[in-house]
Protein backbone atom coordinates (compact mmCIF):
# COMPACT_ATOMS: atom_id res chain seq x y z
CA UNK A 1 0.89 3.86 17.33
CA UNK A 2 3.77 3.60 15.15
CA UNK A 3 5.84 6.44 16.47
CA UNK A 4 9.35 7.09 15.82
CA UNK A 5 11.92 6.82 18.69
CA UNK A 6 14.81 9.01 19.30
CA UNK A 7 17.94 6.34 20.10
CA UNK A 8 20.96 8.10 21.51
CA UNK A 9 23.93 5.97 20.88
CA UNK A 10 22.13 2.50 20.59
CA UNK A 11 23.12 0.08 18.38
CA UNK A 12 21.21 -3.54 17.95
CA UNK A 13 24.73 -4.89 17.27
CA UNK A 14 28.35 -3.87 16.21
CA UNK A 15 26.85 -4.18 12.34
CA UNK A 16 24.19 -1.94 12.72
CA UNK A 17 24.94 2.08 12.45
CA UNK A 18 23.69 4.85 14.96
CA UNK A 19 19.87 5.31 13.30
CA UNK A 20 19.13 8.62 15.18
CA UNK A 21 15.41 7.73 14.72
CA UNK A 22 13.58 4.29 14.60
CA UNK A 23 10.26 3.81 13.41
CA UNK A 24 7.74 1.09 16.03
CA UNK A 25 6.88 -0.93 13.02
CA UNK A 26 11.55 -1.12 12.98
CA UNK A 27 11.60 -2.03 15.67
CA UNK A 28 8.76 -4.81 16.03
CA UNK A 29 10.45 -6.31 12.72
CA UNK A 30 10.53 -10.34 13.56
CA UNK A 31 12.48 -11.51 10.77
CA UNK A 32 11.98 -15.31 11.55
CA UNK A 33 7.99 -14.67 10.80
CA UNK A 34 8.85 -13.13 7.93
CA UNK A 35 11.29 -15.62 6.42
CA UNK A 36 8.24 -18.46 7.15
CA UNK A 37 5.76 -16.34 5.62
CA UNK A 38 7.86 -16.72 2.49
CA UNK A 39 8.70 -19.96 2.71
CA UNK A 40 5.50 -20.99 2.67
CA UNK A 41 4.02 -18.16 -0.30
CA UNK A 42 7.16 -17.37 -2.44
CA UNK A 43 5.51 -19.44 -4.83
CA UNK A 44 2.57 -17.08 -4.90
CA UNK A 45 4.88 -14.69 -7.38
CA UNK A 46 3.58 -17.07 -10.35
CA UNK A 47 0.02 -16.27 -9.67
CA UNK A 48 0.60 -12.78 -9.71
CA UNK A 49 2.97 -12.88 -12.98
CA UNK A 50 0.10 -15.45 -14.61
CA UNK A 51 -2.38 -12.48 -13.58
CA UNK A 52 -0.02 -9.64 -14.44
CA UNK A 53 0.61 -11.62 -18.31
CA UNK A 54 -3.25 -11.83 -18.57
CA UNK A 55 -4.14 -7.80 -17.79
CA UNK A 56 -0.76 -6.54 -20.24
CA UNK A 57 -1.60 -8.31 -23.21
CA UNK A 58 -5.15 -8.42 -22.57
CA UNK A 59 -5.30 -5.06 -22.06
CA UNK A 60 -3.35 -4.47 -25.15
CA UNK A 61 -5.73 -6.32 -27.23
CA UNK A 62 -8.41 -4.76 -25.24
CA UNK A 63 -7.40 -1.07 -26.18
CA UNK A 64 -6.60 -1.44 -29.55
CA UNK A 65 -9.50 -0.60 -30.99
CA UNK A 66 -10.11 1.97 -28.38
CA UNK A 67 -8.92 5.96 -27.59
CA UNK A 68 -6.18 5.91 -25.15
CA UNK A 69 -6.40 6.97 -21.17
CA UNK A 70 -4.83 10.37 -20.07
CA UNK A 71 -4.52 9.25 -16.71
CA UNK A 72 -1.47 11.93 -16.19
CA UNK A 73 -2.82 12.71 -13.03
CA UNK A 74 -3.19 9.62 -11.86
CA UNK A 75 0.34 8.44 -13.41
CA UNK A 76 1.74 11.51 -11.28
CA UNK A 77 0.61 10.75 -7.90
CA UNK A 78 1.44 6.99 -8.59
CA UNK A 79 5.30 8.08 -9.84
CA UNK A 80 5.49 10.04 -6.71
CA UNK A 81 4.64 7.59 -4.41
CA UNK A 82 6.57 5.19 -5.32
CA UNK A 83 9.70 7.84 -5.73
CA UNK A 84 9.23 8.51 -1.97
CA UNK A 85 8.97 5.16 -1.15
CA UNK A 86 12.42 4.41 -2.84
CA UNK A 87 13.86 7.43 -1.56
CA UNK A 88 12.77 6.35 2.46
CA UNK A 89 13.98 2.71 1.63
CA UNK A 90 17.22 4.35 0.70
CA UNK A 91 17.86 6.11 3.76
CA UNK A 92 17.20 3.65 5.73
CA UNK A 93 19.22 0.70 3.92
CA UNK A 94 22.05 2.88 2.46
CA UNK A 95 23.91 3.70 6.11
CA UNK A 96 23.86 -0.20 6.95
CA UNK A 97 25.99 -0.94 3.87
CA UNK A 98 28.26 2.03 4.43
CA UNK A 99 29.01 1.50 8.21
CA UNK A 100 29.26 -2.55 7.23
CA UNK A 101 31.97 -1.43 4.48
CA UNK A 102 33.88 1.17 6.62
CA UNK A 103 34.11 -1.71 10.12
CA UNK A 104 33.68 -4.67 8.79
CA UNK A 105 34.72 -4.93 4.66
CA UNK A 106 33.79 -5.83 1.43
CA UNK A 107 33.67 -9.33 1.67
CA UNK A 108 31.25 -9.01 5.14
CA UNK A 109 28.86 -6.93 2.88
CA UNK A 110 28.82 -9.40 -0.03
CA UNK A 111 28.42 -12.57 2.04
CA UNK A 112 27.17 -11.91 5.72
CA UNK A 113 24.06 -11.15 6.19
CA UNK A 114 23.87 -9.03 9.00
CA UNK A 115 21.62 -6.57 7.42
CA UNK A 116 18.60 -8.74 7.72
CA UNK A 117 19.79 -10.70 10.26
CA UNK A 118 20.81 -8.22 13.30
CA UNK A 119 20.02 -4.84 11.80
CA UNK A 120 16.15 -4.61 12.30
CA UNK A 121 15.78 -0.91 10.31
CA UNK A 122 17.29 -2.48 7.21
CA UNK A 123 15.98 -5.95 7.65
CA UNK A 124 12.18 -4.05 7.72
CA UNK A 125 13.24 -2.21 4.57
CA UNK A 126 14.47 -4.95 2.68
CA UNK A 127 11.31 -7.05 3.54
CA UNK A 128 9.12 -4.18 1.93
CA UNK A 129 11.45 -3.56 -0.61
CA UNK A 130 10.74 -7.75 -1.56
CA UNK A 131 6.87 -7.37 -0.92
CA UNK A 132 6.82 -3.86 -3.53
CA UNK A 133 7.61 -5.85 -6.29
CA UNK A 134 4.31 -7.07 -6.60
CA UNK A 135 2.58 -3.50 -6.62
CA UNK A 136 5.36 -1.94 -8.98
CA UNK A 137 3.65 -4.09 -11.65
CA UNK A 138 0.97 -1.56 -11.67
CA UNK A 139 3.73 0.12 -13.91
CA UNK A 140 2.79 -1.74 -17.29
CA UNK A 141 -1.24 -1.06 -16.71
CA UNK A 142 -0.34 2.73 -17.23
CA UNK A 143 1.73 1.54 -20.46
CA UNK A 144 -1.10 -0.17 -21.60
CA UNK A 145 -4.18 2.19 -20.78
CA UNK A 146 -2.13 5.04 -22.52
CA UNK A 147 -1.43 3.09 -25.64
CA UNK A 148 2.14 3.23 -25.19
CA UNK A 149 4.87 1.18 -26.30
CA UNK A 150 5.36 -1.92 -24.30
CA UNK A 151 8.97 -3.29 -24.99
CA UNK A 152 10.77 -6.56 -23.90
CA UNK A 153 13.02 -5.17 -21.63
CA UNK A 154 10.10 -3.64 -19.56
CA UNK A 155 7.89 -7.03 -18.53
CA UNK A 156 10.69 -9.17 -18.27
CA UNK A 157 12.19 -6.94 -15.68
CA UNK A 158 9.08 -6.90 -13.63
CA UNK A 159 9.00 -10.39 -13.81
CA UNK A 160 11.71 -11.79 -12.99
CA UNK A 161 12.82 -9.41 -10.17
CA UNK A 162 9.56 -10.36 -9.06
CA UNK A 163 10.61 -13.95 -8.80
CA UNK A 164 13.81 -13.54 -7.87
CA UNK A 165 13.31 -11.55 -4.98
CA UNK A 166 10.70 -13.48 -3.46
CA UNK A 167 12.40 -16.60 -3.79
CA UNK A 168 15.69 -15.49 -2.29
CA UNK A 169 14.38 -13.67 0.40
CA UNK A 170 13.41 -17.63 1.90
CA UNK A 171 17.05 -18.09 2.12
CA UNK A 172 17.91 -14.34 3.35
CA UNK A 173 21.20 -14.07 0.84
CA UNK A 174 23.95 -11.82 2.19
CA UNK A 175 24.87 -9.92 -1.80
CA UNK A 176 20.54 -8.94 -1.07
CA UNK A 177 22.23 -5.50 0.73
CA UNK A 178 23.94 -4.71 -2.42
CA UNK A 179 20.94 -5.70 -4.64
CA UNK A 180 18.67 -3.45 -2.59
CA UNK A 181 20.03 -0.53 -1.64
CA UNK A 182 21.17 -0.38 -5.43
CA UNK A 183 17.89 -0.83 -6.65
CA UNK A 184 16.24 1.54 -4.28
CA UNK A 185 18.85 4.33 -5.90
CA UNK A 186 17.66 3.57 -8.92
CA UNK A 187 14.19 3.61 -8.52
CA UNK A 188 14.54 6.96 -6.32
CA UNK A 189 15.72 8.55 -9.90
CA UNK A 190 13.87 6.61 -12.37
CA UNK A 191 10.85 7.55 -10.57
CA UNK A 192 11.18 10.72 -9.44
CA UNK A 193 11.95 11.55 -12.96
CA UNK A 194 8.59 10.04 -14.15
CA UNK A 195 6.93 12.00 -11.91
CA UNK A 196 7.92 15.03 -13.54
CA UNK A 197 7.66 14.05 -16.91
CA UNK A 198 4.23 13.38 -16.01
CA UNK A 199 3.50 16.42 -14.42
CA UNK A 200 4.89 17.98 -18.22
CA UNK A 201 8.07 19.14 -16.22
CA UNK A 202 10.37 19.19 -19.22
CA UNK A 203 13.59 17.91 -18.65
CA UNK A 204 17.27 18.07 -19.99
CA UNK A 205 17.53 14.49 -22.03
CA UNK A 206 21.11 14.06 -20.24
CA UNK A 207 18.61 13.23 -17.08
CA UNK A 208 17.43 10.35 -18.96
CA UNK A 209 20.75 9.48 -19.99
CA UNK A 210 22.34 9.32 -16.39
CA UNK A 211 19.38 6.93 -15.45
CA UNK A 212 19.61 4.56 -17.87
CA UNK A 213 23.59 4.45 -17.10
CA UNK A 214 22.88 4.05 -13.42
CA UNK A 215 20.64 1.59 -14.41
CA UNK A 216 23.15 -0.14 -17.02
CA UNK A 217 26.33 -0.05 -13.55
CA UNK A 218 23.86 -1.14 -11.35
CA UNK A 219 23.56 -4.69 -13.27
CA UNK A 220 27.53 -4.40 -13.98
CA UNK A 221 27.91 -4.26 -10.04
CA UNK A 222 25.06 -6.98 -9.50
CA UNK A 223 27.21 -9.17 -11.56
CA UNK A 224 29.98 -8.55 -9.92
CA UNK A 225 28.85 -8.97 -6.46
CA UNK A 226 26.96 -12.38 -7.27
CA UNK A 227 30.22 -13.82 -8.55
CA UNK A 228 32.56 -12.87 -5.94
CA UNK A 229 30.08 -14.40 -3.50
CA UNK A 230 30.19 -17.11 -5.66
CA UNK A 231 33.40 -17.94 -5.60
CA UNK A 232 33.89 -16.67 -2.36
CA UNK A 233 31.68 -19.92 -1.20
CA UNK A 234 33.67 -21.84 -3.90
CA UNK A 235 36.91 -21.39 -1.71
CA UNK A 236 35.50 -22.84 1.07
CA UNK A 237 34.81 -19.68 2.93
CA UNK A 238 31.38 -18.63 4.46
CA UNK A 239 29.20 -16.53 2.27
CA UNK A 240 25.49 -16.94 2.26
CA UNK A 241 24.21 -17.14 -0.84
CA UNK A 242 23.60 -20.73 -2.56
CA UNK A 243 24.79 -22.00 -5.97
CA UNK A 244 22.06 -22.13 -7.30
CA UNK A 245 20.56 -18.42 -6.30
CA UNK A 246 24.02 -17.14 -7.87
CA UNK A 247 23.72 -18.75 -11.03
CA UNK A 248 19.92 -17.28 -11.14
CA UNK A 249 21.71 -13.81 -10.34
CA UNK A 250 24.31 -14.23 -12.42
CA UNK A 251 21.84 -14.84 -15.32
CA UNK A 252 19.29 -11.90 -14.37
CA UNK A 253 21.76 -9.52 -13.80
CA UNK A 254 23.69 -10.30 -17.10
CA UNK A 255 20.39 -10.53 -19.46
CA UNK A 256 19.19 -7.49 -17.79
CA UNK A 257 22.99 -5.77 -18.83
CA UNK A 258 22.47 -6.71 -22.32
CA UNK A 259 19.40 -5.49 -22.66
CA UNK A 260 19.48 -2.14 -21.07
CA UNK A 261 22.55 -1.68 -22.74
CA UNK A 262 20.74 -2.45 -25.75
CA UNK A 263 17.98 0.09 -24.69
CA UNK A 264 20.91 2.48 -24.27
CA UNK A 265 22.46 2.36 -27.60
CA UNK A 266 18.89 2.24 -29.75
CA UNK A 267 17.88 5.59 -27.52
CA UNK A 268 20.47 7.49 -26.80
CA UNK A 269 23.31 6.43 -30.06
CA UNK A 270 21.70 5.08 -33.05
CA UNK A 271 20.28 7.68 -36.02
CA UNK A 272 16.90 9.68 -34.66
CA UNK A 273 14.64 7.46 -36.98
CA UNK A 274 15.71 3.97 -34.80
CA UNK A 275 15.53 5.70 -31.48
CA UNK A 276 12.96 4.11 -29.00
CA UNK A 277 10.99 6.46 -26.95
CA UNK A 278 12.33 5.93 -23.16
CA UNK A 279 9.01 4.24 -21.76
């Protein structure tokens, strides 16, 4: 059974923090199996985006001449699962990347990674934090059902994070502990706050604001970490994370600042009649 364990004082190794309780499926993590299993399936993420392009704007042409789905219900319980799920990924990942920064410094949580490596609590996380991109694309068939407005910004996210996750887990890239435990914070709000809109829990529009800025720093700070491990590796030193995975980071992140930033101004800035409904 997978029954947590109370660890007094025991640490896997020096970059791993005191996790007062650890989970049976933690501990059994094997992070070699893992790593293979990707190896040999990353490529599987174009099936599911061929498959995922085929149900959104299918479905689209599929429902236009047809009455939207409530599905609030539905929408609710999905929002909240996936908030909790974020939220337990955070806790979990977040203490790794503190107790790394506080002993061991910025530059060992940008380019060693340890996380995955050493730490099995984090390394578990991270793994389902790569494998939930798939299911988060259940997002867009809500958009869809309800008739709602499917922009850009929304599909290529889901896409590419898709791909970009699964393909750099094969090479376990140290910057991944920033990119996760960022993304888990921001899912843990964005989600939670769907959730309640969903349930018809009104909320201040300043809540919406904040989580579009978190949103907007987190791809400022994925930037910046994907370039200092760049040229981190540039100067000869060790940093795990390939050339070629930067420059696909480097790219994401920056495409995904310009258009959330975009998102940000049309919502939030320009004249009422221009604004975008936050979808």
């Amino acid at each position: 059974m997978n029954m947590p364990s109370l660890i007094s004082d025991l640490r896997e190794s020096p970059t791993s923090p005191n996790y007062s309780i650890v989970f049976d499926f933690e501990r059994n993590f094997d992070k070699s199996i893992k790593r293979q299993w990707m190896i040999q399936h990353w490529h599987q993420a174009f099936y599911y985006i061929g498959i995922y392009m085929l149900v959104i704007f299918g479905g689209q042409a599929y429902m236009q001449s047809r009455s939207r789905f409530e599905l609030r219900r539905t929408l609710a319980a999905w929002n909240v699962f996936l908030a909790a799920f974020s939220i337990f990924g955070l806790c979990r990942t977040l203490p790794e990347l503190a107790h790394v920064l506080k002993e061991f410094g910025f530059t060992h949580s940008v380019c060693n990674p340890s996380f995955i490596e050493e730490v099995k609590v984090s390394g578990f996380w991270t793994w389902m934090f790569t494998l939930s991109k798939v299911p988060e694309l259940g997002d867009t068939i809500f958009i869809v059902l309800r008739k709602q407005q499917l922009i850009f910004l929304h599909w290529y996210h889901h896409i590419t994070v898709l791909l970009f996750t699964w393909y750099s887990y094969t090479e376990h890239i140290a910057p991944a502990r920033w990119f996760v435990v960022m993304n888990y914070f921001a899912h843990s709000l964005m989600y939670t706050y769907y959730a309640m809109r969903a349930m018809k829990i009104k909320m201040p529009k300043f809540v919406a604001i904040i989580i579009t800025s978190s949103q907007i720093l987190q791809m400022v700070a994925g930037c910046f970490v994907s370039y200092f491990g760049y040229i981190t590796r540039r100067k000869g030193e060790f940093c795990q994370l390939p050339d070629n995975i930067a420059n696909y980071a480097l790219l994401m992140y920056a495409s995904y600042f310009v258009l959330f930033a975009r998102f940000f101004y049309n919502t939030y800035i320009s004249p009422p009649s221009k604004a975008k409904k936050l979808e």
